[in-house]
Protein backbone atom coordinates (compact mmCIF):
# COMPACT_ATOMS: atom_id res chain seq x y z
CA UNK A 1 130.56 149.84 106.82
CA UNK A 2 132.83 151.95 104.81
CA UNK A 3 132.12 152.01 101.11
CA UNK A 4 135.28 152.55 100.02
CA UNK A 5 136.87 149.99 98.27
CA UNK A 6 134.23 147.46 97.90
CA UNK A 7 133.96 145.31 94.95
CA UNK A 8 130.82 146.06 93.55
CA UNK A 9 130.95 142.51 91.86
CA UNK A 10 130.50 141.33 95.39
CA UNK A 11 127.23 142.73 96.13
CA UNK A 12 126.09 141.64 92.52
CA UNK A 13 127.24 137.88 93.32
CA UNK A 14 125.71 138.44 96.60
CA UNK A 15 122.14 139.33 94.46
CA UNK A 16 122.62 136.17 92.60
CA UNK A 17 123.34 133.61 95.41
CA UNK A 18 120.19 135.24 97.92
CA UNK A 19 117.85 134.35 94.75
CA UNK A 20 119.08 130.98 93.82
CA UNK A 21 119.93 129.92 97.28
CA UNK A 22 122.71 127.70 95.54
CA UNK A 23 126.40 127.81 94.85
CA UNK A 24 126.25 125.85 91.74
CA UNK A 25 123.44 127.45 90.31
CA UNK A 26 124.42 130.77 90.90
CA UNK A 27 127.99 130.32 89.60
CA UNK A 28 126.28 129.51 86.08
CA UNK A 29 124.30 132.09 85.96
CA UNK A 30 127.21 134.19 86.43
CA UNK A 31 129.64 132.48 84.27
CA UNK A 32 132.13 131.98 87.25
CA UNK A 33 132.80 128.80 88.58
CA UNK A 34 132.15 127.49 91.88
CA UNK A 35 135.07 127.66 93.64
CA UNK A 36 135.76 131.03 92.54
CA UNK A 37 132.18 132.09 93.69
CA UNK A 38 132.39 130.26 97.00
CA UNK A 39 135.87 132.36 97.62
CA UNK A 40 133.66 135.50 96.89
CA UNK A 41 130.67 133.87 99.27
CA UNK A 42 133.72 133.92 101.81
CA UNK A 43 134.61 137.63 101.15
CA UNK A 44 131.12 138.39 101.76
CA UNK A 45 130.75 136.75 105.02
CA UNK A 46 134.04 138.78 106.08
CA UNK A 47 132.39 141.93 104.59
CA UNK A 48 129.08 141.90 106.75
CA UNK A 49 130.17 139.93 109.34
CA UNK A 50 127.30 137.31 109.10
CA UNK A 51 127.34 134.04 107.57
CA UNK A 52 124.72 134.84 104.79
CA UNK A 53 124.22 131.74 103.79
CA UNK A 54 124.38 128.39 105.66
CA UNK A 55 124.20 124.56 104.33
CA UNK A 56 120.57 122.85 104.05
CA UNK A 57 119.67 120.60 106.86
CA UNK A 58 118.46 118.50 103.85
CA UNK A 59 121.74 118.67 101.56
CA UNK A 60 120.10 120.60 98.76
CA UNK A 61 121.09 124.08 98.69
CA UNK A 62 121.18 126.79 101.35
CA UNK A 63 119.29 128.99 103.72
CA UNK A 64 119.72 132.87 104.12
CA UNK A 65 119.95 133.84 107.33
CA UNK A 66 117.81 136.74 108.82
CA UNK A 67 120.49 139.45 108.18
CA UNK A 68 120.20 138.08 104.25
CA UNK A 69 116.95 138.25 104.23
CA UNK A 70 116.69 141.96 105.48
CA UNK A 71 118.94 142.81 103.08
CA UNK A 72 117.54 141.21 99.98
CA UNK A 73 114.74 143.26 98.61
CA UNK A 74 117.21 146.50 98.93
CA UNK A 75 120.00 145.08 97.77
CA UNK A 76 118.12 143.55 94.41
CA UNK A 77 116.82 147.26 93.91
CA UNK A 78 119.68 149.11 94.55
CA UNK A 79 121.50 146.98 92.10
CA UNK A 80 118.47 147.31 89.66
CA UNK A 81 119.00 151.51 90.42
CA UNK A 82 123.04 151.17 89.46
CA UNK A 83 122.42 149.33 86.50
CA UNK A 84 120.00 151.87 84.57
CA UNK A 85 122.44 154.89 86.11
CA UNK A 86 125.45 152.68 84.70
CA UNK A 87 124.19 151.24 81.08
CA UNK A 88 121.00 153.19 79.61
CA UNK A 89 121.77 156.37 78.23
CA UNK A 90 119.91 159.15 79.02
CA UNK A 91 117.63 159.65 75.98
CA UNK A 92 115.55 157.06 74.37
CA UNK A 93 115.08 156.28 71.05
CA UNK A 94 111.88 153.56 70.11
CA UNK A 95 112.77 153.03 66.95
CA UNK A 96 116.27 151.80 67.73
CA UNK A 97 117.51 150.92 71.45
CA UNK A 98 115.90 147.96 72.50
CA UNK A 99 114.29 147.20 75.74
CA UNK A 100 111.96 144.78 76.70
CA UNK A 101 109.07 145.96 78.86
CA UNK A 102 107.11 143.72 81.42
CA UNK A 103 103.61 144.76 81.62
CA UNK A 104 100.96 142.96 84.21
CA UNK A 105 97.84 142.96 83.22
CA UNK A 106 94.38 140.85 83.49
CA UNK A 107 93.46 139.54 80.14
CA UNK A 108 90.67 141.76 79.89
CA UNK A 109 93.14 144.67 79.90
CA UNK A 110 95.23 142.96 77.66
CA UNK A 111 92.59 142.23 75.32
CA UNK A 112 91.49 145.80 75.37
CA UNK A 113 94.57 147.94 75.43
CA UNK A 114 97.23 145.76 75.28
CA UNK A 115 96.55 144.31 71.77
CA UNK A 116 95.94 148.05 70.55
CA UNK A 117 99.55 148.66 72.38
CA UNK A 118 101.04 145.97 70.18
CA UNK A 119 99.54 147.33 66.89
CA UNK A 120 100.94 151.17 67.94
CA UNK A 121 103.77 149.96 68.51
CA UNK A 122 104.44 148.20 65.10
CA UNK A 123 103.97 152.09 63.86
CA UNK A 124 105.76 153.71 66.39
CA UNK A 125 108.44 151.62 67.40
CA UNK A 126 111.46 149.58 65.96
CA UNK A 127 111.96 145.65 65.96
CA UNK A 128 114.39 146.23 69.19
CA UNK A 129 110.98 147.14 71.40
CA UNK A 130 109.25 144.18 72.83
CA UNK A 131 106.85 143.60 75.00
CA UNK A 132 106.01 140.93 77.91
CA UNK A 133 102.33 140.46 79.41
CA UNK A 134 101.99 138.45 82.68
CA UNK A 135 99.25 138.16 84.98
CA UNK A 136 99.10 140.97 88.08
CA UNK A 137 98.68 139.37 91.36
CA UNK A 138 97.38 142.14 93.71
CA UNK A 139 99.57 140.61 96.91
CA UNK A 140 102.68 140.72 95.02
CA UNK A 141 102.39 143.71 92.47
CA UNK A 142 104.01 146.29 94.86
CA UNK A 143 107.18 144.21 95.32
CA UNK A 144 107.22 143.24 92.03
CA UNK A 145 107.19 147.29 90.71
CA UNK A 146 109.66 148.37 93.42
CA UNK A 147 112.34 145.05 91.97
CA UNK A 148 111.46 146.08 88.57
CA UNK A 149 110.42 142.64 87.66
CA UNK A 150 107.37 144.67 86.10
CA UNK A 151 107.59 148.04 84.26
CA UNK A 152 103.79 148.54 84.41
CA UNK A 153 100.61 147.56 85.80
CA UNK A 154 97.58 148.12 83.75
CA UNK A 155 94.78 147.05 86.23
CA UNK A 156 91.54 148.73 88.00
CA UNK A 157 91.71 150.76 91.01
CA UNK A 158 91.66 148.36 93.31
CA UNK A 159 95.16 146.41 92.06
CA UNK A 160 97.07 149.96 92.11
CA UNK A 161 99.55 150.04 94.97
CA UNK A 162 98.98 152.90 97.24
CA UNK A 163 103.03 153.98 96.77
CA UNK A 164 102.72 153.13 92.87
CA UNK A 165 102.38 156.46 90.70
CA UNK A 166 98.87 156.05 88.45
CA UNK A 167 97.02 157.26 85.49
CA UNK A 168 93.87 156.74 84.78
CA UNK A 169 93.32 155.39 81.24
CA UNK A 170 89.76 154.04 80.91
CA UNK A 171 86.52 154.25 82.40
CA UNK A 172 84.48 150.99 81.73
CA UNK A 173 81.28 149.64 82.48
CA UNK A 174 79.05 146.27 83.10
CA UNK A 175 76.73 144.56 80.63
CA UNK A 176 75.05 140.52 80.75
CA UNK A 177 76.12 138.34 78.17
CA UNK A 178 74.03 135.62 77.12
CA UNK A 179 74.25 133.21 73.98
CA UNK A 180 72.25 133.26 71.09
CA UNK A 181 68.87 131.86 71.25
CA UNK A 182 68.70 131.40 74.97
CA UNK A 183 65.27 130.15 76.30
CA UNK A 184 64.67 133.21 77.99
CA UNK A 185 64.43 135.29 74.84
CA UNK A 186 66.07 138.63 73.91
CA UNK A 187 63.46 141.25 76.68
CA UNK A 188 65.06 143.80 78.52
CA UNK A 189 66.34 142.51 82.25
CA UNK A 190 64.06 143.05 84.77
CA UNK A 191 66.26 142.54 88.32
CA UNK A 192 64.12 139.64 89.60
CA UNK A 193 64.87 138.11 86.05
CA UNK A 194 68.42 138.76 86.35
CA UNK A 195 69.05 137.38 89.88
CA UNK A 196 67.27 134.05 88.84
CA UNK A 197 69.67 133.32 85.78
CA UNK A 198 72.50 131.29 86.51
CA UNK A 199 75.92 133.19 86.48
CA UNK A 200 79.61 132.58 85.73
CA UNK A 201 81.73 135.04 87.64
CA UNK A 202 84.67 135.71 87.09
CA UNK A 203 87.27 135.86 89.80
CA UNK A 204 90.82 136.82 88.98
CA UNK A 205 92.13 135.92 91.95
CA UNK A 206 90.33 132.43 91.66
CA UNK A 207 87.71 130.76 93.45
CA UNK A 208 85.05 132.96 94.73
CA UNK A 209 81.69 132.73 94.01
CA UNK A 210 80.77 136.60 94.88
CA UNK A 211 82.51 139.44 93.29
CA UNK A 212 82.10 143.16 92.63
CA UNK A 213 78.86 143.09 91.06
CA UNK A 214 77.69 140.90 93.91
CA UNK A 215 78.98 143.81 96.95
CA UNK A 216 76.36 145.83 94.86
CA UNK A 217 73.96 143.83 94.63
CA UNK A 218 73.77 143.06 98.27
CA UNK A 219 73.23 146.84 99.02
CA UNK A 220 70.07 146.78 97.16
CA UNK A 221 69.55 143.11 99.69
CA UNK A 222 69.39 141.39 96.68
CA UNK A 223 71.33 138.00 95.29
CA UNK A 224 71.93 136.38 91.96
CA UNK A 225 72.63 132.90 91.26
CA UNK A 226 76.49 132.00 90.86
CA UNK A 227 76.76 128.84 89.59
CA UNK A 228 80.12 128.71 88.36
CA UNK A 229 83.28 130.57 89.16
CA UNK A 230 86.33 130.77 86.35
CA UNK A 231 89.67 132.83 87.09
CA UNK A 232 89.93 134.39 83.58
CA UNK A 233 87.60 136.69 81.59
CA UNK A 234 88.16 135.58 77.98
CA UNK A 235 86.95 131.92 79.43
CA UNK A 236 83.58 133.14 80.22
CA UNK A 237 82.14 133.97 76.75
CA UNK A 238 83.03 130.36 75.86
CA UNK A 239 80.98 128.80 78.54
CA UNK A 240 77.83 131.30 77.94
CA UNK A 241 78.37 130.14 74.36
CA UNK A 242 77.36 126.68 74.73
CA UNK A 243 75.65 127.26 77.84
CA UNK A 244 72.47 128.88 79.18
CA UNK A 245 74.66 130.45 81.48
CA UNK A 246 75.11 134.20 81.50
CA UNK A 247 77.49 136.42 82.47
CA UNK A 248 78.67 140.04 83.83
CA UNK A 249 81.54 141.27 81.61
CA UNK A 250 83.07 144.60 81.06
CA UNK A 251 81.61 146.23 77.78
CA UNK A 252 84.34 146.75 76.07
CA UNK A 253 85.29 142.76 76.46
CA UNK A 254 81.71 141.79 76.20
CA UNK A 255 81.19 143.65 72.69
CA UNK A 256 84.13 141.70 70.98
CA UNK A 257 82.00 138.78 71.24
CA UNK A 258 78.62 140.88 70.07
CA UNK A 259 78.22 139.02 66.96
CA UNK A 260 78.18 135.81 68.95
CA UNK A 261 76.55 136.86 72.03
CA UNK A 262 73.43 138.92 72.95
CA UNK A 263 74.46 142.18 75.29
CA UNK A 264 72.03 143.66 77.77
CA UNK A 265 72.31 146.99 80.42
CA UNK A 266 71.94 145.41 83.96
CA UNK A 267 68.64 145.63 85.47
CA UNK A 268 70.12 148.56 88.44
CA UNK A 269 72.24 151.43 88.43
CA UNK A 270 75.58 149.51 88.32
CA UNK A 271 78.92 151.12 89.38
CA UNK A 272 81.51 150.05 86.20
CA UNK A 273 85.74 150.45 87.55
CA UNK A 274 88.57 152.30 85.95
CA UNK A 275 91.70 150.79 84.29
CA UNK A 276 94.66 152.61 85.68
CA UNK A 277 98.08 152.62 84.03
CA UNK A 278 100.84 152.41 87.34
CA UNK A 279 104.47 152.41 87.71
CA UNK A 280 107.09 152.66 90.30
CA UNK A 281 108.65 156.48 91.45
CA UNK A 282 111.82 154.98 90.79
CA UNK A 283 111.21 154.91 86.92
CA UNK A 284 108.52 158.14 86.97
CA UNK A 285 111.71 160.44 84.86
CA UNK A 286 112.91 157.56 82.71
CA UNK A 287 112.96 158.43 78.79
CA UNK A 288 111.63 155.06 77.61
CA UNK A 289 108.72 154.54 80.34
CA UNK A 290 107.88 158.30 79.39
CA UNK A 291 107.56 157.38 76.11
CA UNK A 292 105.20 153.59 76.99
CA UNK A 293 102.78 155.20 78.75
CA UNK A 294 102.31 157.99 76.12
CA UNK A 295 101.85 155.35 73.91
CA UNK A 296 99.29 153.17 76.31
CA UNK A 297 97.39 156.56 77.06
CA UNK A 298 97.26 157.38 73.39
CA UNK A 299 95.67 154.08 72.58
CA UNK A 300 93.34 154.36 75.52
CA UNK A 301 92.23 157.87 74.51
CA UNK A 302 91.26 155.86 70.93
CA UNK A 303 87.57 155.36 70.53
């Protein structure tokens, strides 16, 4: 195909109608109107050949066909590429472009850098710089860096993408949680002690009942008792609250609760997990994500 002389309003219609799957719904999001963007959908057909898109055996909507579908990904990115070429400038100024950045994060890292980010920021930065926290997903963070639907991942070794750029920000460790008063008093943890107890794990992925802490403990051929399994960290202190549950948490989580909660070293030489900051190549040189992580790394530098 020659690229002379396309319409690059074609390829960005194109974008619009492989993600909605929908004439009508893509022509509002555009701000054309339908027949207009079905005469372009026609264009596009002649253009590659292919029908792209074909009616719904149901009625509702339409279906990409495989040579859509190859092309999606690429042609979302490359469009995502043109745009920062064609409307950011080259520098970056915080305290007066805006940009809104899309960070993925557990809510432990949120909790412990990400509120620190926001207070930086409100020092560093002007009213123009926001910033969006979502949950990272570790089957879909790789796609969703290389789309740019997220600027940054702030997650533990195990989430970063092996073609993601990293740095690491944090090292962190384990402790048990337990509430106040529990009925099996405030001694050091022995590890038979600490295997009988009944846990909550968490699992950010949701549902399992054996975790990190768990693959450890199993080297040693030992087991605790997982009673309970929740899929976010900041749920977990509630439960131990008004339960004689405990739990494993990171320290630096565990010891915002300290004056509500009793904190003890595990019972064995535990190995704790790194929170990495990572980012596509794509965006490695940009002014503004040179200037985010600067500001995540000086926060995580902050005792």
């Amino acid at each position: 195909m020659n690229m002379r002389g396309i319409d690059l309003n074609l390829l960005v219609s194109l974008d619009v109608l492989l993600d909605e799957a929908n004439v009508t719904r893509a022509a509002a999001r555009l701000g054309v109107s339908q027949p207009g963007l079905s005469a372009q959908l026609s264009r596009l057909r002649d253009l590659f050949g292919d029908p792209l898109l074909v009616p719904s055996e149901t009625g509702r909507g339409m279906i990409p066909t495989v040579r859509a579908m190859e092309m999606k990904d690429a042609l979302h990115v490359a469009l995502a590429d043109l745009e920062t070429v064609v409307r950011r400038p080259s520098g970056f100024d915080p305290r007066r472009d805006d940009r809104t950045f899309q960070i993925a994060a557990s809510d432990n890292a949120t909790i412990v850098l990400g509120l620190a980010l926001v207070e930086r920021l409100r020092e560093t930065a002007g009213s123009g710089i926001r910033l969006a926290f979502r949950g990272a997903r570790a089957d879909t963070i790789a796609g969703d860096l290389e789309r740019g639907d997220v600027d940054l991942l702030i997650g533990s070794e195990r989430m970063v993408p092996p073609s993601a750029k990293a740095r690491k920000l944090l090292d962190e460790r384990y402790v048990m949680v337990q509430r106040r008063g529990h009925p099996r008093g405030i001694a050091a943890l022995d590890l038979d002690a600490y295997c009988a107890l009944d846990h909550v794990l968490v699992s950010t992925s949701g549902g399992s009942l054996s975790g990190f802490v768990d693959e450890q403990l199993e080297a040693l051929g030992r087991r605790r008792a997982v009673v309970l399994s929740v899929h976010q960290f900041l749920l977990a202190p509630t439960i131990v609250e008004a339960t004689d549950l405990v739990s494993t948490l990171p320290g630096r989580l565990a010891r915002r609760f300290a004056t509500r909660l009793d904190l003890f070293d595990l019972p064995f030489a535990a190995r704790g997990f790194s929170l990495f900051a990572a980012w596509h190549p794509r965006v490695h040189a940009d002014p503004a994500h040179v200037w985010l992580r600067g500001e995540l790394a000086a926060v995580a530098a902050t005792p």
